[in-house]
N, C-alpha and C. Protein backbone atom coordinates (compact mmCIF):
# COMPACT_ATOMS: atom_id res chain seq x y z
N UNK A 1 54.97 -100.99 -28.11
CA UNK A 1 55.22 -100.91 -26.69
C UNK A 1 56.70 -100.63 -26.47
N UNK A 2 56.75 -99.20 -25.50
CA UNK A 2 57.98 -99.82 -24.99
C UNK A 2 58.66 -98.29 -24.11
N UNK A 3 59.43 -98.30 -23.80
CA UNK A 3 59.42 -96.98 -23.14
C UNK A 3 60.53 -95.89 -23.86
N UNK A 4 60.13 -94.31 -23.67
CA UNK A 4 60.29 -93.22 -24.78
C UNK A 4 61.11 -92.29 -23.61
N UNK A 5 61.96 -91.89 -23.83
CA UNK A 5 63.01 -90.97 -23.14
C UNK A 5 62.57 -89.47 -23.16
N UNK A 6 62.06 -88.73 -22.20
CA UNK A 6 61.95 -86.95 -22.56
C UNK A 6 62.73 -86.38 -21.60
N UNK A 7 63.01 -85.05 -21.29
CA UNK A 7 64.06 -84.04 -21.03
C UNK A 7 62.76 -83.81 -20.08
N UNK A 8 63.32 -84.00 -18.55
CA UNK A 8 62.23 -83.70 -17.47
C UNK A 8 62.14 -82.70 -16.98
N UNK A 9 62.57 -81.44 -17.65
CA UNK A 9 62.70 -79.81 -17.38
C UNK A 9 62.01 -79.36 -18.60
N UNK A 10 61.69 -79.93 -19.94
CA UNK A 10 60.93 -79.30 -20.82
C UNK A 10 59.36 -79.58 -20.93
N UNK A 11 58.78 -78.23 -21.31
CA UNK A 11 57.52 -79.30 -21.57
C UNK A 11 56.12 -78.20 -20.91
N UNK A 12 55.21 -78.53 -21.20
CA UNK A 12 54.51 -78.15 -20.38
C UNK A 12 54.05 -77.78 -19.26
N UNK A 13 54.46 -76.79 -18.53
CA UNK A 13 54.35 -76.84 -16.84
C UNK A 13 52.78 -77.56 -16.05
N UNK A 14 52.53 -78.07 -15.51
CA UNK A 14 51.67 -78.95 -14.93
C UNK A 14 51.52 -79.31 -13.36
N UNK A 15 53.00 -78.75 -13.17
CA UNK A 15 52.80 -79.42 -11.48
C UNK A 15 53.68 -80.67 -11.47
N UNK A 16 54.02 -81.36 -12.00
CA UNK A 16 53.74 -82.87 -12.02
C UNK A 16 54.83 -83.25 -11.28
N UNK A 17 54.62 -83.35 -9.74
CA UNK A 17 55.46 -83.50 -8.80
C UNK A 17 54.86 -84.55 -7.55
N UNK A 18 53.28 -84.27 -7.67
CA UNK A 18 53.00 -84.81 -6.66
C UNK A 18 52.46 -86.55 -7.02
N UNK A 19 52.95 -87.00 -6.97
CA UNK A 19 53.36 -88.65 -7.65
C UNK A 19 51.58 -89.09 -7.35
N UNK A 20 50.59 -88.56 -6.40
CA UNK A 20 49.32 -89.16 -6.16
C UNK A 20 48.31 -88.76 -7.23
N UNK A 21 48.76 -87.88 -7.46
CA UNK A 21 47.34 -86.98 -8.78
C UNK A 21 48.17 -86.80 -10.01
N UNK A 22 49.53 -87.18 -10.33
CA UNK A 22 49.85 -86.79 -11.37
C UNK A 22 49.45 -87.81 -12.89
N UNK A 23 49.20 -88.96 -12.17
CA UNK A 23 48.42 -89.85 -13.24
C UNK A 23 47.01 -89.43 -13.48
N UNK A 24 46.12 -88.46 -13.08
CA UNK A 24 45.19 -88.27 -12.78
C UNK A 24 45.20 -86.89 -14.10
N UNK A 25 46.21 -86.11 -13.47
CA UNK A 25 46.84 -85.07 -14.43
C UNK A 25 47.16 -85.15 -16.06
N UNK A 26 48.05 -86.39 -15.83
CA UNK A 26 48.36 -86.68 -17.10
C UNK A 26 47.37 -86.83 -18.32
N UNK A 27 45.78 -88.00 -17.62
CA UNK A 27 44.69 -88.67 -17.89
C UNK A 27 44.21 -86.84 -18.57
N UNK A 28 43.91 -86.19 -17.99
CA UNK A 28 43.44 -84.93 -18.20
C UNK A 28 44.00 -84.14 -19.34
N UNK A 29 44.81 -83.98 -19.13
CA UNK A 29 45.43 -83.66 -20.80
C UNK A 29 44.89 -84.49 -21.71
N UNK A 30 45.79 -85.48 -21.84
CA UNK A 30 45.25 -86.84 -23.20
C UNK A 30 43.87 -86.27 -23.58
N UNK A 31 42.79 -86.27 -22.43
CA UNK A 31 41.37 -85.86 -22.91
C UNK A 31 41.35 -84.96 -23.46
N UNK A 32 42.10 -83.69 -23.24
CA UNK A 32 41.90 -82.16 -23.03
C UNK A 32 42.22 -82.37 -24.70
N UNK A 33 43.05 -82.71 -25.31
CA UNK A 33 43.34 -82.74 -26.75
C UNK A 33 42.39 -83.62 -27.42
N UNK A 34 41.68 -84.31 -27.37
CA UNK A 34 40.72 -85.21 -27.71
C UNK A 34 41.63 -86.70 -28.72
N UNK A 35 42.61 -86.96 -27.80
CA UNK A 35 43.03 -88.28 -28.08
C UNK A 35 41.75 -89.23 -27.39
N UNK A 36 41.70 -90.43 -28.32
CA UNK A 36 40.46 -91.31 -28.09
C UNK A 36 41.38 -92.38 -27.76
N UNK A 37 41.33 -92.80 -26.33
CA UNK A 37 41.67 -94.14 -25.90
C UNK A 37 40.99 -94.26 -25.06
N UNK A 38 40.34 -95.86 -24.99
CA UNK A 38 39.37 -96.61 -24.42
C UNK A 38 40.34 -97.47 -23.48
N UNK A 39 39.70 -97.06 -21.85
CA UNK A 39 40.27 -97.59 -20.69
C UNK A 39 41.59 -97.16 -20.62
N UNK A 40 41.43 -95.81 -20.91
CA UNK A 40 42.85 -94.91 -20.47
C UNK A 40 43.62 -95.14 -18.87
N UNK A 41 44.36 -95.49 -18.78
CA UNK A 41 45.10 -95.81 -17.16
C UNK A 41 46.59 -95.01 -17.24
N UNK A 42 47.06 -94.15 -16.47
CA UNK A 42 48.17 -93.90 -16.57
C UNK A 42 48.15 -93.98 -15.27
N UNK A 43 49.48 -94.15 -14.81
CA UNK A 43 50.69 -93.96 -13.46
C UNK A 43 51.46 -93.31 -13.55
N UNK A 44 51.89 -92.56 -12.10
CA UNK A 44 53.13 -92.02 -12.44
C UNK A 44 54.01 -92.21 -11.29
N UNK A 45 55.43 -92.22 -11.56
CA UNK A 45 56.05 -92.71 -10.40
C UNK A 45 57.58 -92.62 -10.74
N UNK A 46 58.38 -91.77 -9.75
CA UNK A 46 59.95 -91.23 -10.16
C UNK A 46 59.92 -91.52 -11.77
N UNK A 47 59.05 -90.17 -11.96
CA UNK A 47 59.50 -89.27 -13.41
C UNK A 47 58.94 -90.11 -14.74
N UNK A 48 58.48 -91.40 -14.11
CA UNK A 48 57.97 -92.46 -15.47
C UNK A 48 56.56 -92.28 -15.37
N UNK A 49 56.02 -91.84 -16.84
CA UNK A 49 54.78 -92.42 -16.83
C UNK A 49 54.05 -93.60 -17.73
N UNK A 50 53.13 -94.04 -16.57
CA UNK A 50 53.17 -95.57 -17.64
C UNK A 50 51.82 -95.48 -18.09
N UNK A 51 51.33 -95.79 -19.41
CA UNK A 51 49.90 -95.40 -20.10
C UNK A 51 49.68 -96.33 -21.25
N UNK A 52 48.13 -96.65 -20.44
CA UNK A 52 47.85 -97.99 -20.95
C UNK A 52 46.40 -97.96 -21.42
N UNK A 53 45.81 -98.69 -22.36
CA UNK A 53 44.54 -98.53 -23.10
C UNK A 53 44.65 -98.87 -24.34
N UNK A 54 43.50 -98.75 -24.81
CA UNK A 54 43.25 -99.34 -26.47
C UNK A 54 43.30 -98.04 -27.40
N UNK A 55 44.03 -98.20 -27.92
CA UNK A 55 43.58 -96.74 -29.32
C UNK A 55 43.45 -97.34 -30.78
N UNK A 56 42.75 -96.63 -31.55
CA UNK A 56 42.57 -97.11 -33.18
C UNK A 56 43.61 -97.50 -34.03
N UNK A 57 44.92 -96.59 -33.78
CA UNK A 57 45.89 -95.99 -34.52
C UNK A 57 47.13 -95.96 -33.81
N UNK A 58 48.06 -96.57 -34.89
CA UNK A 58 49.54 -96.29 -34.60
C UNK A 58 49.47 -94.43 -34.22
N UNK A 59 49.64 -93.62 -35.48
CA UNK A 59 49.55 -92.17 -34.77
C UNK A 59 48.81 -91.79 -33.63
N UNK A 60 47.56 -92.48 -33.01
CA UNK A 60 47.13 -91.36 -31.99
C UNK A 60 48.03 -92.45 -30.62
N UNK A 61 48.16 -93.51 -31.00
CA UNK A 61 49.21 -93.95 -29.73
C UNK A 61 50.64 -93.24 -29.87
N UNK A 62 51.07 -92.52 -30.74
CA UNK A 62 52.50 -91.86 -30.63
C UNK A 62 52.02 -90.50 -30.17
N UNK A 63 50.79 -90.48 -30.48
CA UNK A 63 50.59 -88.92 -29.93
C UNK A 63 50.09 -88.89 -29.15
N UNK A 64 49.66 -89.99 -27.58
CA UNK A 64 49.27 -89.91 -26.76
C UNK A 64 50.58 -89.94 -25.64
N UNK A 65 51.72 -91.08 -25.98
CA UNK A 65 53.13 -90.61 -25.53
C UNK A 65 53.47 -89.58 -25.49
N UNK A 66 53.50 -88.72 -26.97
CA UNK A 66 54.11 -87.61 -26.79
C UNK A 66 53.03 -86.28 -25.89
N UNK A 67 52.18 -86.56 -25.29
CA UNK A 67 51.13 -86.01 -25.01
C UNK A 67 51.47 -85.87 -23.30
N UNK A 68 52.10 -87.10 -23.19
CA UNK A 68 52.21 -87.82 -21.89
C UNK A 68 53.79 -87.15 -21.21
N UNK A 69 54.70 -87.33 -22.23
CA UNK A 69 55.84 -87.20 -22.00
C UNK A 69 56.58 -85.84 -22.35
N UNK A 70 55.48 -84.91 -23.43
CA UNK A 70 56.14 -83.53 -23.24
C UNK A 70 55.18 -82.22 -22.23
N UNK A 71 55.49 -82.96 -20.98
CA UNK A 71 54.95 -82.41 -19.72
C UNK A 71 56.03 -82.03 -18.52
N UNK A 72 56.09 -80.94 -17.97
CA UNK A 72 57.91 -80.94 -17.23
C UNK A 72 57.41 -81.97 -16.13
N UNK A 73 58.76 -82.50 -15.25
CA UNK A 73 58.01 -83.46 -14.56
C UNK A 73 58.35 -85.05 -15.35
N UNK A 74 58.20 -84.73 -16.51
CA UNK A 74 58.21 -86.51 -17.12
C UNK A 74 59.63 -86.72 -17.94
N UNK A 75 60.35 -87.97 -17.29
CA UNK A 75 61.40 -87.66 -18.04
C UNK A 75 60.87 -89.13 -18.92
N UNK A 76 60.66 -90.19 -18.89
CA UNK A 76 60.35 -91.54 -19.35
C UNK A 76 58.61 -91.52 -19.27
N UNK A 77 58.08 -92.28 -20.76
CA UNK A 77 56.96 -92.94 -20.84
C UNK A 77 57.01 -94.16 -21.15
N UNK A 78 56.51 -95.06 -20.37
CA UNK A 78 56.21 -96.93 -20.64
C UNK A 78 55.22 -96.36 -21.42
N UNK A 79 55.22 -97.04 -22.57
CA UNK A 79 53.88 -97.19 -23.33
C UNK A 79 53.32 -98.94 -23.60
N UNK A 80 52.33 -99.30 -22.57
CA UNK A 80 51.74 -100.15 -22.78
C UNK A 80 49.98 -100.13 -23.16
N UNK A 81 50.11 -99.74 -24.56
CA UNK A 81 49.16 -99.01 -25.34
C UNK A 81 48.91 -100.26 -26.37
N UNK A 82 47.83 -100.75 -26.33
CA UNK A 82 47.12 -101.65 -27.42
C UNK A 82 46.66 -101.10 -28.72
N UNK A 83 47.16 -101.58 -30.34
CA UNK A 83 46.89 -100.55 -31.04
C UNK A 83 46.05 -101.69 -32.22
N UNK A 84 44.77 -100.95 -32.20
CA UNK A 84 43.58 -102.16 -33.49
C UNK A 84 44.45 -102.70 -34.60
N UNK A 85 44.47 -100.91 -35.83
CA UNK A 85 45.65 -100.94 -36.53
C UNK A 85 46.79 -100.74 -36.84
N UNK A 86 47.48 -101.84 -36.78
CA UNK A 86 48.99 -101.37 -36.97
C UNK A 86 49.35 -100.48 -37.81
N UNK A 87 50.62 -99.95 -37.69
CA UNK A 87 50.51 -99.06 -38.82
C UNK A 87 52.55 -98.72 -39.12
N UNK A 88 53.40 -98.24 -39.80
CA UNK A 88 54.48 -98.16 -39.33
C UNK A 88 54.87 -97.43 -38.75
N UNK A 89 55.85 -97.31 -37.90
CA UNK A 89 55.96 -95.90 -36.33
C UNK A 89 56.51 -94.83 -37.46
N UNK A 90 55.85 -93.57 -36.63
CA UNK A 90 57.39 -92.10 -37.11
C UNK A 90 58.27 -92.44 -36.05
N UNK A 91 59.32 -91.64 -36.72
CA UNK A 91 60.84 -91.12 -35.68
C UNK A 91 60.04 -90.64 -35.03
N UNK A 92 60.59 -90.39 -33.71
CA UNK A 92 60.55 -89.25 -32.64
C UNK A 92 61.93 -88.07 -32.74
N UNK A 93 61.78 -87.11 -32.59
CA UNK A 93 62.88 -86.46 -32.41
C UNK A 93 62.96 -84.74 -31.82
N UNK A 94 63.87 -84.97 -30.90
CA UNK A 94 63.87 -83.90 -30.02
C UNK A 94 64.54 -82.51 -30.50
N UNK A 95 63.60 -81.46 -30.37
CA UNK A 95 63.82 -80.31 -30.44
C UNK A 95 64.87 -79.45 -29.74
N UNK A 96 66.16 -78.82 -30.82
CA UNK A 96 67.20 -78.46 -29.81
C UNK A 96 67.17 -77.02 -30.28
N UNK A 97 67.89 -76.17 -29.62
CA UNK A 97 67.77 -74.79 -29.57
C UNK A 97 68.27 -74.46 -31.52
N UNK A 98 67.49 -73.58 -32.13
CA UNK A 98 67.73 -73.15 -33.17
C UNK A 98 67.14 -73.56 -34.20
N UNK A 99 66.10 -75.00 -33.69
CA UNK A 99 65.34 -75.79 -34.37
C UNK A 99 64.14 -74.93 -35.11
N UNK A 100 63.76 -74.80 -36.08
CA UNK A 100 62.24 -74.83 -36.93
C UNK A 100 61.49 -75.67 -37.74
N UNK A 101 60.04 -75.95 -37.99
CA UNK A 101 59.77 -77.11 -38.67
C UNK A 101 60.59 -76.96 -39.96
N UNK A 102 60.52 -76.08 -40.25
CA UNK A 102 61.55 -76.12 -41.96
C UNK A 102 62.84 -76.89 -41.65
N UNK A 103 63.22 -76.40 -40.77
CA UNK A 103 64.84 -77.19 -40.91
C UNK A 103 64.67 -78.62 -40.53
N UNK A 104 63.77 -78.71 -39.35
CA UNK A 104 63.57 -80.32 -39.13
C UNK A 104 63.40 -80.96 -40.65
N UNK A 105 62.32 -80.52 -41.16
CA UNK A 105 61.86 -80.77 -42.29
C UNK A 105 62.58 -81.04 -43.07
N UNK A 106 63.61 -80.46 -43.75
CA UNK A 106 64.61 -80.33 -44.41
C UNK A 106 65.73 -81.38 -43.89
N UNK A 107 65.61 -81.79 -43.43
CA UNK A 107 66.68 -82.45 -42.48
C UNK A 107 66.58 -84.08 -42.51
N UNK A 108 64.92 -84.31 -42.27
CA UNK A 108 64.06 -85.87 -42.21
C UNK A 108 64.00 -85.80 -43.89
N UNK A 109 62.95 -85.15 -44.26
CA UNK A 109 63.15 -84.89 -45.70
C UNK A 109 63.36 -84.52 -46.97
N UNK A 110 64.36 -83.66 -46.49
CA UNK A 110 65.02 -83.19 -47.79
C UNK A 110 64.86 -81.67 -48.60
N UNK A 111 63.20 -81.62 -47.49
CA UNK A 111 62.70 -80.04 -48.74
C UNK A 111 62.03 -79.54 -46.95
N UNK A 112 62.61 -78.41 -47.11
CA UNK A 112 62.14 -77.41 -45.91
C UNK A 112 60.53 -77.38 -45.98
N UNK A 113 59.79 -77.22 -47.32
CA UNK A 113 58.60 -77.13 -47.47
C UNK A 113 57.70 -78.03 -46.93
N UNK A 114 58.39 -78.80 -46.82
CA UNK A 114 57.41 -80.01 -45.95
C UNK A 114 57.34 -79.99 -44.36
N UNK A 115 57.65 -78.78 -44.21
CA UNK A 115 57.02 -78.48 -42.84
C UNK A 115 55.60 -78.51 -41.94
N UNK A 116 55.11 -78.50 -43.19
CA UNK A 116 53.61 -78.52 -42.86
C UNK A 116 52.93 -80.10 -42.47
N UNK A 117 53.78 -80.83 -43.18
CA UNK A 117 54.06 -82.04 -43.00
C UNK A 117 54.10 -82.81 -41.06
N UNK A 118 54.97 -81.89 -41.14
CA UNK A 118 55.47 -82.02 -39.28
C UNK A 118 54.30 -81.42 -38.50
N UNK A 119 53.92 -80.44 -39.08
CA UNK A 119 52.98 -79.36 -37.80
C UNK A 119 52.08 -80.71 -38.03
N UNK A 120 51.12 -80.95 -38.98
CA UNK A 120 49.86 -81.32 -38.74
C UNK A 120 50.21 -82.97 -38.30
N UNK A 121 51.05 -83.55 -38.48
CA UNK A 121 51.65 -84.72 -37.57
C UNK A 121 51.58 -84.65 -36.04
N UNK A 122 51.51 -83.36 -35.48
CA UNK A 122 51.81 -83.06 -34.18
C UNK A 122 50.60 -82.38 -33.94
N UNK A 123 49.50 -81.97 -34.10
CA UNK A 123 48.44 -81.68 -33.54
C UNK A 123 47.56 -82.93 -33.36
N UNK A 124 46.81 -82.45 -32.14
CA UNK A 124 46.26 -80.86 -31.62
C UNK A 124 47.63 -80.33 -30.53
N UNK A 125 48.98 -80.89 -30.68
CA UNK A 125 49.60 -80.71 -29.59
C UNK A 125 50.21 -79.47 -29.41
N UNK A 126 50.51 -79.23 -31.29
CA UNK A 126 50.60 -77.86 -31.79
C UNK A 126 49.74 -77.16 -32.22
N UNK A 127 49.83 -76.10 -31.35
CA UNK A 127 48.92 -75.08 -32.19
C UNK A 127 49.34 -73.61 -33.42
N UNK A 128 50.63 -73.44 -33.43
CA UNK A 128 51.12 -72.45 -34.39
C UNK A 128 52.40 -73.25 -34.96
N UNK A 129 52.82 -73.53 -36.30
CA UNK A 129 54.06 -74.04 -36.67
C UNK A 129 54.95 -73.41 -36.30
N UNK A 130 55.00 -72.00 -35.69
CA UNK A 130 56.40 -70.94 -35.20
C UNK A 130 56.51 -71.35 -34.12
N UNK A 131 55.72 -72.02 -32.86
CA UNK A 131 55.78 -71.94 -31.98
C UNK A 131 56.44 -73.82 -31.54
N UNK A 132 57.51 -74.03 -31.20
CA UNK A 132 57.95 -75.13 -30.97
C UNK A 132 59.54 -74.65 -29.64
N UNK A 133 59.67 -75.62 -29.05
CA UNK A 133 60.61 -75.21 -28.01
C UNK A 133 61.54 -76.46 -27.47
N UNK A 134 63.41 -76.00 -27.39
CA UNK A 134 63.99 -77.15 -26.90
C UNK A 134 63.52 -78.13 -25.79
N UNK A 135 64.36 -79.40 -26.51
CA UNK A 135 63.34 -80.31 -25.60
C UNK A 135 62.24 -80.89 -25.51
N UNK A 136 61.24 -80.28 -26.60
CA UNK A 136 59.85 -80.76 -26.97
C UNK A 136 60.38 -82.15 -27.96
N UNK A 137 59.31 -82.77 -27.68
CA UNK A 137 60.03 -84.08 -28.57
C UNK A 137 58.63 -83.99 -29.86
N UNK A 138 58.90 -84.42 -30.88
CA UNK A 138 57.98 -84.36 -32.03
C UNK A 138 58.02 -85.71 -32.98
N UNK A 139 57.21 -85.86 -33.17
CA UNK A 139 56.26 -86.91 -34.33
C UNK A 139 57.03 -86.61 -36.17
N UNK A 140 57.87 -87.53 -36.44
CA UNK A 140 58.21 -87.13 -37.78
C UNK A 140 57.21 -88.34 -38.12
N UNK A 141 56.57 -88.44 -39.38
CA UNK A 141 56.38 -89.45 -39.81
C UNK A 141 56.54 -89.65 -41.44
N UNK A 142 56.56 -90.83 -41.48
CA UNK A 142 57.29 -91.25 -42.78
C UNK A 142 56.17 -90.80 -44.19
N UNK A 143 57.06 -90.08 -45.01
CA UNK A 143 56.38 -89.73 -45.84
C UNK A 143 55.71 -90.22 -46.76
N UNK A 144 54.24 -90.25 -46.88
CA UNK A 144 53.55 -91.27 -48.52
C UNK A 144 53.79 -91.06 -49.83
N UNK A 145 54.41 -92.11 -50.52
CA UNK A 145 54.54 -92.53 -51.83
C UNK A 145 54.07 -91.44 -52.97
């Protein structure tokens, strides 16, 4: 739990202005990717969105934030998200102009090649590893043994 900082000009265009349907909006995405949270509730309200429910998994609760929060419109997500299994968090880290998964990659761990690493960490949010943009915030997660 706790609340996640995004760049409220990047992101997905959505609308997300009108403070009555934009929790409604938000709810719609999350589905649209087939994140599974039971008694999904979001709010939204000056630029925060707050999103709450049960999920299985440490990852699909980081990827329902980042789901939440790389939308233009959202600069802050409260995450008051209940999670079965714990699990240990990834970094988050924001995409700045010149960025590619290789270099991120290279950067978190060491070998550009592990880019692939990053893409499939970040779907369904990504759909092409070329395709990433400043300001998008992304899912590193810690690499297995």
């Amino acid at each position: 739990m706790g609340l996640f900082d995004f760049i409220k000009d990047a992101g997905k265009a959505m609308g997300i202005v009108d403070e009555s349907s934009a929790g409604d909006r938000l709810i719609q995405e999350i589905r649209s990717l087939g994140l599974e949270v039971d008694d999904l509730s979001v709010s939204f309200a000056a630029g925060t969105a707050k999103v709450s429910g049960r999920v299985e998994t440490q990852e699909i609760r980081e990827k329902v934030i980042l789901a939440a929060g790389n939308v233009a419109g959202v600069e802050k997500v409260e995450d008051n998200l209940t999670v079965e299994k714990e699990a240990p968090e990834a970094t988050f880290y924001t995409v700045v102009s010149g960025d590619t998964l290789s270099k991120i990659a290279k950067q978190h761990y060491g070998n550009a090649m592990k880019y692939m690493v990053i893409f499939n960490a970040n779907q369904p949010m990504l759909k092409d590893p070329d395709r990433i943009y400043p300001g998008q915030v992304l899912r590193i997660p810690k690499l297995e043994d």
